[in-house]
PDB file of N, CA and C in Angstrom:
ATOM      1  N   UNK A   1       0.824  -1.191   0.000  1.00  0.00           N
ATOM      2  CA  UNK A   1       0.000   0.000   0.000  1.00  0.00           C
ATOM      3  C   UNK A   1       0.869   1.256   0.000  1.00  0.00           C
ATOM      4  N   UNK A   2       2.015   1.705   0.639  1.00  0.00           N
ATOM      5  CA  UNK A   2       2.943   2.723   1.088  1.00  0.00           C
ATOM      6  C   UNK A   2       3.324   2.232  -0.649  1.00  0.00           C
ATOM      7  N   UNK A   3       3.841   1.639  -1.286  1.00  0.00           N
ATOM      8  CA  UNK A   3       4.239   1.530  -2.750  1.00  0.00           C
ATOM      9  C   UNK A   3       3.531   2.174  -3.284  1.00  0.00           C
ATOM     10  N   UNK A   4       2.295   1.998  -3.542  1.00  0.00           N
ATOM     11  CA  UNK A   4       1.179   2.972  -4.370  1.00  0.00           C
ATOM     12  C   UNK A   4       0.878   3.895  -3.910  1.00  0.00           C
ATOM     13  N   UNK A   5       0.981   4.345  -2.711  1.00  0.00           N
ATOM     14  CA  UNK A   5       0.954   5.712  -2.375  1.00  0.00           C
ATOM     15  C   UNK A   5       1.972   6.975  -2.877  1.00  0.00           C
ATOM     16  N   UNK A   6       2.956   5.671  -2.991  1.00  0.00           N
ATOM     17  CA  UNK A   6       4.680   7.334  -3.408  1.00  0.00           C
ATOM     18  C   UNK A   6       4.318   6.995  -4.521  1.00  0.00           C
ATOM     19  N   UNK A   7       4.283   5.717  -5.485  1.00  0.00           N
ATOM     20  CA  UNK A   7       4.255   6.120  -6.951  1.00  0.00           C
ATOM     21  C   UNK A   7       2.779   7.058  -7.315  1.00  0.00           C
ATOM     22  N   UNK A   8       2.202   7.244  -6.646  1.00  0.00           N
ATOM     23  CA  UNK A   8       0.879   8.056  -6.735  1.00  0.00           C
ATOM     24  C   UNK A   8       0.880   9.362  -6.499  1.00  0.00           C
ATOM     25  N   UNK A   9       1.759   9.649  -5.765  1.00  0.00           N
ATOM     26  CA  UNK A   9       2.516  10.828  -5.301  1.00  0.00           C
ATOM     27  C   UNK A   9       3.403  11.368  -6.488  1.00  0.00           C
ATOM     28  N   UNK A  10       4.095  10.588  -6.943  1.00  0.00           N
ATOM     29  CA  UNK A  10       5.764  10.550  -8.128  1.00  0.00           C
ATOM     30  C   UNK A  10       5.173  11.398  -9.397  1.00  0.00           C
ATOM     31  N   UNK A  11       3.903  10.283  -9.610  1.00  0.00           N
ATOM     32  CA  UNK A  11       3.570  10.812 -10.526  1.00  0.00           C
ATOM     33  C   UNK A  11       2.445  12.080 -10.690  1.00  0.00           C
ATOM     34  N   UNK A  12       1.720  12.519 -10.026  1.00  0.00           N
ATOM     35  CA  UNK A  12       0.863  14.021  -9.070  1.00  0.00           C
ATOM     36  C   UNK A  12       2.465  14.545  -9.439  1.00  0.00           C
ATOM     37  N   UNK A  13       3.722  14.199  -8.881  1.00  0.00           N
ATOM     38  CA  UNK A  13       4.569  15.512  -8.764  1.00  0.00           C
ATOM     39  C   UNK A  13       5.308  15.635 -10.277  1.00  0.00           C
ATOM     40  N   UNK A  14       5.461  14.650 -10.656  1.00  0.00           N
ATOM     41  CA  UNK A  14       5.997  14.854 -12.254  1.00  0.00           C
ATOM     42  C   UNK A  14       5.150  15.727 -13.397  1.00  0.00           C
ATOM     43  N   UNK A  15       3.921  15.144 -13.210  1.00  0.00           N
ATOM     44  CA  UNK A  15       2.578  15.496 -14.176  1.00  0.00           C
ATOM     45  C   UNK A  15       2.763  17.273 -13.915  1.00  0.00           C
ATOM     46  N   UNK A  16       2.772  17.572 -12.760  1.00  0.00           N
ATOM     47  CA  UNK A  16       2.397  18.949 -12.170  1.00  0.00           C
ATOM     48  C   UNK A  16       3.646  20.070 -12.371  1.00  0.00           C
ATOM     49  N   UNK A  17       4.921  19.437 -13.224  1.00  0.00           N
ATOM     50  CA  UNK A  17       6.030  19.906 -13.172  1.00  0.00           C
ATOM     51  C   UNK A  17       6.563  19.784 -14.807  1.00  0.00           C
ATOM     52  N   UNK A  18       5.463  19.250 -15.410  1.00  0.00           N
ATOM     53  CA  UNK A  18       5.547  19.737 -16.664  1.00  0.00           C
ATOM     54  C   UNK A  18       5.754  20.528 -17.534  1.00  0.00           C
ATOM     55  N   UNK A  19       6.841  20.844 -18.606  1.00  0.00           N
ATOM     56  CA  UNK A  19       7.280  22.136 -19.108  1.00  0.00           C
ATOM     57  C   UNK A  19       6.140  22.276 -19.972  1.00  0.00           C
ATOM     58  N   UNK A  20       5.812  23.588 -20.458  1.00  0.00           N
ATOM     59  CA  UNK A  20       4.862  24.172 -21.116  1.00  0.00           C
ATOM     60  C   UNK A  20       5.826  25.382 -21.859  1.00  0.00           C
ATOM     61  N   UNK A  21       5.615  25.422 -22.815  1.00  0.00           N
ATOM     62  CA  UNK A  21       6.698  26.580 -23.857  1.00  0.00           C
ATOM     63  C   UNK A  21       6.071  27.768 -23.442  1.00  0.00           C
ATOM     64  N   UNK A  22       6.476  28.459 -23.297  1.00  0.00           N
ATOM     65  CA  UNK A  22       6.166  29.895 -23.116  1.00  0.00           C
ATOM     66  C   UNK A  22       7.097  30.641 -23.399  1.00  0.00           C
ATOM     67  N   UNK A  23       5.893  31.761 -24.192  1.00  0.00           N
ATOM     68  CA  UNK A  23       6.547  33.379 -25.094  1.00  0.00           C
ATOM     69  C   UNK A  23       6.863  34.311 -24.103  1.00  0.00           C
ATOM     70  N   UNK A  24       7.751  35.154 -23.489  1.00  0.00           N
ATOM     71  CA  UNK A  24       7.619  36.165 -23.041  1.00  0.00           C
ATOM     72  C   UNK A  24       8.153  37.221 -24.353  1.00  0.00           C
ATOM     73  N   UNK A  25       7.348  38.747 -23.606  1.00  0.00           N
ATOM     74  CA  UNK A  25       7.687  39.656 -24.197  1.00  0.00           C
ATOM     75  C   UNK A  25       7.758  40.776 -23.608  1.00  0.00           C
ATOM     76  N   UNK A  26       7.236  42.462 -24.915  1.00  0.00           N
ATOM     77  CA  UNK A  26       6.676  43.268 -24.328  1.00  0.00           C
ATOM     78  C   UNK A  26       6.000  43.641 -25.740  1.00  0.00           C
ATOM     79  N   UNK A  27       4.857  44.575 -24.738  1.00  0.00           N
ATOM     80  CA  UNK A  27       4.033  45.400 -25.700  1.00  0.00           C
ATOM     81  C   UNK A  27       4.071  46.837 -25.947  1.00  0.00           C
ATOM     82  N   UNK A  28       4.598  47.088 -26.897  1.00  0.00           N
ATOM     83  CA  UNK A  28       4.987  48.735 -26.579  1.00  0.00           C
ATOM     84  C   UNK A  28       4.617  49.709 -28.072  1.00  0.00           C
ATOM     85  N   UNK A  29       3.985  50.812 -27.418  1.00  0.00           N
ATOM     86  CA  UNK A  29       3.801  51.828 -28.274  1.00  0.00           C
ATOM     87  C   UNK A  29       4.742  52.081 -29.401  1.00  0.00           C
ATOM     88  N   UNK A  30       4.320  53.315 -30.266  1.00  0.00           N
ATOM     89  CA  UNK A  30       5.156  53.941 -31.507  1.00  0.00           C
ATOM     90  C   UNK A  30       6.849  54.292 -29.907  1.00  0.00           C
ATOM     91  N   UNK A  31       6.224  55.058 -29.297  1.00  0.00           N
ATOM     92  CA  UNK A  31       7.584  55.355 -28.426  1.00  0.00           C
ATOM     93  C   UNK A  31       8.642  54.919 -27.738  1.00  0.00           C
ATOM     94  N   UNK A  32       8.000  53.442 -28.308  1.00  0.00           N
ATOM     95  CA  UNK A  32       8.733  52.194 -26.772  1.00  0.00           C
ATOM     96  C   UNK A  32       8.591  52.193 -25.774  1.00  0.00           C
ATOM     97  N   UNK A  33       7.447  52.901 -25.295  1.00  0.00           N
ATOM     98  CA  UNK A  33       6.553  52.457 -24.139  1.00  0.00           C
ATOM     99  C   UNK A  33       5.907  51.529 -23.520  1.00  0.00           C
ATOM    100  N   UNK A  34       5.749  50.636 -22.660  1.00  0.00           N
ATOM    101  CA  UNK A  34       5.187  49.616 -22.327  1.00  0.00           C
ATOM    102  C   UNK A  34       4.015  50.162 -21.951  1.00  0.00           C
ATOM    103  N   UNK A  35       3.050  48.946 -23.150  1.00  0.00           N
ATOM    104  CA  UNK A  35       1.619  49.431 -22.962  1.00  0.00           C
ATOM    105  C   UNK A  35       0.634  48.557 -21.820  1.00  0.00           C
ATOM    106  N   UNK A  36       0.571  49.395 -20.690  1.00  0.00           N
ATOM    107  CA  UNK A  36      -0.289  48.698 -19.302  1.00  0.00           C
ATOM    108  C   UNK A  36      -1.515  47.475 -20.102  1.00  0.00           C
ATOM    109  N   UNK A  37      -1.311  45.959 -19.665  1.00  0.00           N
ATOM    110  CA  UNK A  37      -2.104  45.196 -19.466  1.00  0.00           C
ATOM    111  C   UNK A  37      -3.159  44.976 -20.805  1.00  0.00           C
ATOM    112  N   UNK A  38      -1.827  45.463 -21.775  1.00  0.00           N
ATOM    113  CA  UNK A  38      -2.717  44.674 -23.142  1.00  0.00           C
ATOM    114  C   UNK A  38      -2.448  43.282 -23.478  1.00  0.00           C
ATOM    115  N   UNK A  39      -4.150  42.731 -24.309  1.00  0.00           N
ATOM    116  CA  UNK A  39      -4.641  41.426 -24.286  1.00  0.00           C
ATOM    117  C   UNK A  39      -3.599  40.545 -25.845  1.00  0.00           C
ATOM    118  N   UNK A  40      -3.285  39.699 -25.552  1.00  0.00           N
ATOM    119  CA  UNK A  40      -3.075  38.451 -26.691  1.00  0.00           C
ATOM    120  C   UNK A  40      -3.567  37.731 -26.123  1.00  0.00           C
ATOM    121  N   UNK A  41      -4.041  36.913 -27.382  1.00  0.00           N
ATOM    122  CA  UNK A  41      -4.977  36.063 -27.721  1.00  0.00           C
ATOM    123  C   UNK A  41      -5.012  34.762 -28.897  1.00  0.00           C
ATOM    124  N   UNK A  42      -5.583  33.770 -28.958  1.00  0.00           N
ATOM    125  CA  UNK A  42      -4.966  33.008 -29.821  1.00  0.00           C
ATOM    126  C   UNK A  42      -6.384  33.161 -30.530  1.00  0.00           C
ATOM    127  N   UNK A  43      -6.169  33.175 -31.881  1.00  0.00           N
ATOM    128  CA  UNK A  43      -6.972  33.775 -32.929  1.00  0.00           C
ATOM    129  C   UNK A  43      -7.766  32.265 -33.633  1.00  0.00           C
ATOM    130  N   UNK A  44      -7.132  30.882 -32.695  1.00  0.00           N
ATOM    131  CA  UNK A  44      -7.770  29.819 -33.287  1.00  0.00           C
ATOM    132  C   UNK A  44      -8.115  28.472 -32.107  1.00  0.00           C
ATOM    133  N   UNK A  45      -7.382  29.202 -30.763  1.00  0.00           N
ATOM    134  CA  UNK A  45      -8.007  28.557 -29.164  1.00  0.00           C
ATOM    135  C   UNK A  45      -7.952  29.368 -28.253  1.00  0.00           C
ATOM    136  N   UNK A  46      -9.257  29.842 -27.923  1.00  0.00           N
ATOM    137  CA  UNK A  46      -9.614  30.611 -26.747  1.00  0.00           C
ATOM    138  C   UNK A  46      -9.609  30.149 -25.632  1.00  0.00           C
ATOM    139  N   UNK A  47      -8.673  29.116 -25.483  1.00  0.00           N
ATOM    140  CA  UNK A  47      -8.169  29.178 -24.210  1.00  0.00           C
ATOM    141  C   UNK A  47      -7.035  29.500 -23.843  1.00  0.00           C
ATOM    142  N   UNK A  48      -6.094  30.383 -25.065  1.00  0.00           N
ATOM    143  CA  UNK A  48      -4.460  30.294 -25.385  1.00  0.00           C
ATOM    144  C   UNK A  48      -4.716  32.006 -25.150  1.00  0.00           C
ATOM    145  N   UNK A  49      -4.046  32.432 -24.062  1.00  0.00           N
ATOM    146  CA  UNK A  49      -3.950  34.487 -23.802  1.00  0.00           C
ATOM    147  C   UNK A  49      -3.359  34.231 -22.587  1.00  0.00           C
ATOM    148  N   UNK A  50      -3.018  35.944 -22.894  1.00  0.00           N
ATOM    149  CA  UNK A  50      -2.438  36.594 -21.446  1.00  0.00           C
ATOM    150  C   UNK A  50      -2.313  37.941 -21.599  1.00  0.00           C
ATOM    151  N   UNK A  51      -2.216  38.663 -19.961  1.00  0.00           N
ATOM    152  CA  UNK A  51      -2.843  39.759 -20.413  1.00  0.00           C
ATOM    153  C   UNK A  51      -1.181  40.559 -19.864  1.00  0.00           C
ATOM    154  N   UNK A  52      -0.805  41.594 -20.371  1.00  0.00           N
ATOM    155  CA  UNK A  52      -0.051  42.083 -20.391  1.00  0.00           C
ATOM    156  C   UNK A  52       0.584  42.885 -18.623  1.00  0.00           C
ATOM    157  N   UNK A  53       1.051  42.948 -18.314  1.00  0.00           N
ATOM    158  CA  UNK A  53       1.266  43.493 -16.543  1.00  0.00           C
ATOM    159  C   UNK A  53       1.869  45.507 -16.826  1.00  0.00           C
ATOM    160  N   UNK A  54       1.513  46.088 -16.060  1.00  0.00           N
ATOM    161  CA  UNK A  54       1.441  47.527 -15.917  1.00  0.00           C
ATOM    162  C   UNK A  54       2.758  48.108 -16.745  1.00  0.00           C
ATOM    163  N   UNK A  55       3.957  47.392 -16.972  1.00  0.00           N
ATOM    164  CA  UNK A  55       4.989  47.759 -17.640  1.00  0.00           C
ATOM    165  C   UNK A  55       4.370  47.428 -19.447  1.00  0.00           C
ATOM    166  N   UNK A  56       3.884  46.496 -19.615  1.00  0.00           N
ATOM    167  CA  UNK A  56       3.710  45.962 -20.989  1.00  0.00           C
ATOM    168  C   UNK A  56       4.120  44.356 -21.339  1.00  0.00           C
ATOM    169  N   UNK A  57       4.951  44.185 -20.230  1.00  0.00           N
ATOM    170  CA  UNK A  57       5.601  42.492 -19.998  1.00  0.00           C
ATOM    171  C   UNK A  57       4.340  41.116 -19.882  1.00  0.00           C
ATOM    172  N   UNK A  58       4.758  40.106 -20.879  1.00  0.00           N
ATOM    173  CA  UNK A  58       3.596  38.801 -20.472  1.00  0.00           C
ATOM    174  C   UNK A  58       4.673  38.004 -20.589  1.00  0.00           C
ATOM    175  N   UNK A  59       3.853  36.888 -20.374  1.00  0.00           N
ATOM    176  CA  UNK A  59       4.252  35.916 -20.298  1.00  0.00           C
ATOM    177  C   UNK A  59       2.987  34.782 -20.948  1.00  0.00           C
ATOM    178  N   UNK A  60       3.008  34.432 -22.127  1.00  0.00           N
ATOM    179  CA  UNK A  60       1.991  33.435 -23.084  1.00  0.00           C
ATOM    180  C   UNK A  60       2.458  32.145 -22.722  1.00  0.00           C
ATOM    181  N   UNK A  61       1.883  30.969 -21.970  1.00  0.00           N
ATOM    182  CA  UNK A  61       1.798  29.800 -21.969  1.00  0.00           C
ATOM    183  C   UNK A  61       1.061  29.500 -23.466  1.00  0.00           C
ATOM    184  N   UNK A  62       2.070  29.080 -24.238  1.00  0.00           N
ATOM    185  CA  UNK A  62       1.526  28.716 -25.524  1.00  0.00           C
ATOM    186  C   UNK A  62       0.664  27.125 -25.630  1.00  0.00           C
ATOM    187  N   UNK A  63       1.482  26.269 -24.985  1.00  0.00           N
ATOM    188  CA  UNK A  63       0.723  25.145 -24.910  1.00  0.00           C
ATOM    189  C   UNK A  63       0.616  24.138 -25.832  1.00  0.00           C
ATOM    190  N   UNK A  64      -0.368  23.669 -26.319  1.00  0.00           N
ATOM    191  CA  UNK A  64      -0.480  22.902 -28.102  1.00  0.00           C
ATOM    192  C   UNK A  64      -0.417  24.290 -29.275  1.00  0.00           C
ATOM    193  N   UNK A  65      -0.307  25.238 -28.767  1.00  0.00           N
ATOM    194  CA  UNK A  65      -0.655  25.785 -30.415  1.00  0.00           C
ATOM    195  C   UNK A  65       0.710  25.693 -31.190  1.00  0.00           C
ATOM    196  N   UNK A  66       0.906  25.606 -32.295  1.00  0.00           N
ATOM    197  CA  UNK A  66       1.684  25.215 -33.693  1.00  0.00           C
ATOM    198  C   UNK A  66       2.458  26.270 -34.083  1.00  0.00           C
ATOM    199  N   UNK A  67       3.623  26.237 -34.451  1.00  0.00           N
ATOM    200  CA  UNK A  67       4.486  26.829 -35.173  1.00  0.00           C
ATOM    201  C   UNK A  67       3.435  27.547 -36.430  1.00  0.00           C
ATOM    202  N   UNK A  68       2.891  28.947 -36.751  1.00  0.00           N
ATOM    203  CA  UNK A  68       2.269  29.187 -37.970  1.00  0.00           C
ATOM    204  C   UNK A  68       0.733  29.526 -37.511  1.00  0.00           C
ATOM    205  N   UNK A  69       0.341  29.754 -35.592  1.00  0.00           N
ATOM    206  CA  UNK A  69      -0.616  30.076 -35.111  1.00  0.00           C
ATOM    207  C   UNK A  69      -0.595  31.588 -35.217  1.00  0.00           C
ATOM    208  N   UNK A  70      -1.788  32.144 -35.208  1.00  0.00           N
ATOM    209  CA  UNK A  70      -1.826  33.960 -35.765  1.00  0.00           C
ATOM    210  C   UNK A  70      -2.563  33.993 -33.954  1.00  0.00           C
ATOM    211  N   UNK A  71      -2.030  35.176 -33.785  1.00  0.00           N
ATOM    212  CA  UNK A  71      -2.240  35.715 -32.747  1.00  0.00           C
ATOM    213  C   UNK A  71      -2.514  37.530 -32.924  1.00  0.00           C
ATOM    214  N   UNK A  72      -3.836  37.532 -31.543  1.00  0.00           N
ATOM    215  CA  UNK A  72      -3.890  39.137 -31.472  1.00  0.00           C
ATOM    216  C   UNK A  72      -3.831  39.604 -30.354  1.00  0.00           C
ATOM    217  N   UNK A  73      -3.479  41.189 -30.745  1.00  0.00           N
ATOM    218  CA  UNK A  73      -2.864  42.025 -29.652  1.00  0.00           C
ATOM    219  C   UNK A  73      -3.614  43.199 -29.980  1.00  0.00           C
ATOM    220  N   UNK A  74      -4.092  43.505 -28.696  1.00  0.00           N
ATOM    221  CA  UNK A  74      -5.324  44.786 -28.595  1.00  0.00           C
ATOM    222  C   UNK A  74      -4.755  45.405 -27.382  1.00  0.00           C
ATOM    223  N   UNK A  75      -4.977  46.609 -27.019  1.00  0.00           N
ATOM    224  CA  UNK A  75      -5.500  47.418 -25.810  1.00  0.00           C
ATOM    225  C   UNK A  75      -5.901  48.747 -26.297  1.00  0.00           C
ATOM    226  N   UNK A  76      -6.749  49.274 -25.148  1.00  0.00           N
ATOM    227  CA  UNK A  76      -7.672  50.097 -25.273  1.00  0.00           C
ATOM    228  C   UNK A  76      -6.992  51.483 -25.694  1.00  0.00           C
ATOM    229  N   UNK A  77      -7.463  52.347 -26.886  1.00  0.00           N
ATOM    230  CA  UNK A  77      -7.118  53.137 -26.961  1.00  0.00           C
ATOM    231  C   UNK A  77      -5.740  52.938 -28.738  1.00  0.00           C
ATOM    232  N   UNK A  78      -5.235  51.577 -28.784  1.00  0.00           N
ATOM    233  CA  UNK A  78      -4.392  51.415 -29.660  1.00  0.00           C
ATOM    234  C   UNK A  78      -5.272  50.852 -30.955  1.00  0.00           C
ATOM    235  N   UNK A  79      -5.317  50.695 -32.225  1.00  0.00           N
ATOM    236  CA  UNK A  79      -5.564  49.618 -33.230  1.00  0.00           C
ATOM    237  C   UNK A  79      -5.059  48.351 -33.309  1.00  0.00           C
ATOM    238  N   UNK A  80      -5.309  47.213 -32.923  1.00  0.00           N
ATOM    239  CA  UNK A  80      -5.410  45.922 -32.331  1.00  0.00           C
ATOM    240  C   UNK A  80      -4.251  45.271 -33.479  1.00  0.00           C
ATOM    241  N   UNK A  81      -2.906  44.135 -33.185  1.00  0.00           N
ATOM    242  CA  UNK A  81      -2.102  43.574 -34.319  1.00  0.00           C
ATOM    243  C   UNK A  81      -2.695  42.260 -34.591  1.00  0.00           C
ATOM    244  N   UNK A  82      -1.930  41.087 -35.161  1.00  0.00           N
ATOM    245  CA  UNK A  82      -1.549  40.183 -35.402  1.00  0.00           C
ATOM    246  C   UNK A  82      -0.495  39.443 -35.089  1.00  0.00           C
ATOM    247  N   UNK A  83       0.076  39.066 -35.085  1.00  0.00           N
ATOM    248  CA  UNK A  83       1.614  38.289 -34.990  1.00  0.00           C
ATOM    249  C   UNK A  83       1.606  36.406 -35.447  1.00  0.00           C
ATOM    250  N   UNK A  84       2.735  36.214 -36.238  1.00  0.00           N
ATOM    251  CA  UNK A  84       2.143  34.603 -36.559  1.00  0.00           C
ATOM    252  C   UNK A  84       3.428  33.949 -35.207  1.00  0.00           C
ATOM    253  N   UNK A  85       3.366  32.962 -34.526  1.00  0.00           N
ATOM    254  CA  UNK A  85       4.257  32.380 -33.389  1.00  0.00           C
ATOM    255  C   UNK A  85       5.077  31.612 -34.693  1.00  0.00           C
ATOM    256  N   UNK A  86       6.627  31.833 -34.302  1.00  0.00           N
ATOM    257  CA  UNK A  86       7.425  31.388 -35.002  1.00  0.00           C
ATOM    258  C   UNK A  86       8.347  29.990 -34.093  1.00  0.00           C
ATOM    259  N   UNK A  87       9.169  29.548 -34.967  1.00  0.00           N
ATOM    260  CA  UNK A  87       9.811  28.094 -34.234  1.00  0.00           C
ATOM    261  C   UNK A  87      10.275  28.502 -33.127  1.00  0.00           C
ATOM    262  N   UNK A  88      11.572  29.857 -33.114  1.00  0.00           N
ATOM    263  CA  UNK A  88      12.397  29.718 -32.250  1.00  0.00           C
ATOM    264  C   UNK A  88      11.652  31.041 -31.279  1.00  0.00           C
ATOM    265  N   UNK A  89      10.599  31.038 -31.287  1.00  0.00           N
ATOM    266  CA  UNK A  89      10.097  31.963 -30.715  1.00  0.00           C
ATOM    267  C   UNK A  89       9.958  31.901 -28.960  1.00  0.00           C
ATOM    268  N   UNK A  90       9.698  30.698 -28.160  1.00  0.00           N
ATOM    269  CA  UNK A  90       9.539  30.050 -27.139  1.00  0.00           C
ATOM    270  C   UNK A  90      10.727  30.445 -26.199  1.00  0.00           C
ATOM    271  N   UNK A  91      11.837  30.242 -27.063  1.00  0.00           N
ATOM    272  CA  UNK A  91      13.437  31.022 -26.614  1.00  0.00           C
ATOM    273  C   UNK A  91      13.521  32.675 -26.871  1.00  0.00           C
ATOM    274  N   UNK A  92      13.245  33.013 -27.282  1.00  0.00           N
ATOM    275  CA  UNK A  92      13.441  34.498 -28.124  1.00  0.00           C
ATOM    276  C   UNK A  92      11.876  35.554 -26.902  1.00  0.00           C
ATOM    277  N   UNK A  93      12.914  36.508 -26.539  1.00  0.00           N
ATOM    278  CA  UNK A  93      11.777  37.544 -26.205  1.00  0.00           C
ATOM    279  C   UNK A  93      11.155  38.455 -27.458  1.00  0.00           C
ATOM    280  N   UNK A  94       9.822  38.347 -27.538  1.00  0.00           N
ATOM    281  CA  UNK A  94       9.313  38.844 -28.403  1.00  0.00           C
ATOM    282  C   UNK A  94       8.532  40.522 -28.207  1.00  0.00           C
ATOM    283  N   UNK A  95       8.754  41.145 -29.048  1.00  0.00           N
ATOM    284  CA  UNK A  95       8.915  42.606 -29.179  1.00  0.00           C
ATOM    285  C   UNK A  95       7.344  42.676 -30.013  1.00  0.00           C
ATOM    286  N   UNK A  96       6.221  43.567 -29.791  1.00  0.00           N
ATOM    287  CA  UNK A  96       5.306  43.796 -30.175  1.00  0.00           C
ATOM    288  C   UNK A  96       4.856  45.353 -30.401  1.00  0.00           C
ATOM    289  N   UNK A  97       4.746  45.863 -31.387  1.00  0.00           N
ATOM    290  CA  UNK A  97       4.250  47.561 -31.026  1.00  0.00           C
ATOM    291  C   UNK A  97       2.447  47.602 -31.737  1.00  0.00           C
ATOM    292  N   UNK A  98       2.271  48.093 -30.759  1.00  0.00           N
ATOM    293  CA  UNK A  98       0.894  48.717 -31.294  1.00  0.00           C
ATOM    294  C   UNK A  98       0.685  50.144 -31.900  1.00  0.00           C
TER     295      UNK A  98
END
């Protein structure tokens, strides 16, 4: 019983410690301003976003989406982008202007 309890445990702690690729960036104006708490979004699973923090900095848990996924970037007050997620992108801080 104590056997199936730690491998029950092992695996709860492995599962839960799973890497997940993630984009960081920033979002920044014509000025290079970091734009407060603007939205990306995945333009083909709405469960794939994050919302930008008071400097302009995220952090996108990308997850399953694919090399060649289109993504958007809005906040209030700007005209909303696009961006397509590239291979080496997961490594690479990504630069966005609105």
């Amino acid at each position: 019983m104590k056997r199936w309890s730690l491998l029950l445990l092992m695996g709860a702690f492995l599962a839960g410690n799973a890497q997940t690729p993630v984009v960081r960036g920033k979002v920044l104006n014509a000025k290079g301003e970091g734009i407060p708490y603007a939205t990306l979004l995945s333009m083909t699973d709405a469960k794939v976003g994050a919302i930008a923090n008071e400097a302009g900095a995220f952090a996108l848990n990308v997850g399953t989406l694919a090399v060649g996924q289109k993504m958007i970037v809005s906040a209030l007050g700007y005209a909303d982008t696009t961006f397509t997620l590239k291979k080496d992108e997961p490594a690479q801080p990504l630069t966005i202007r609105l």
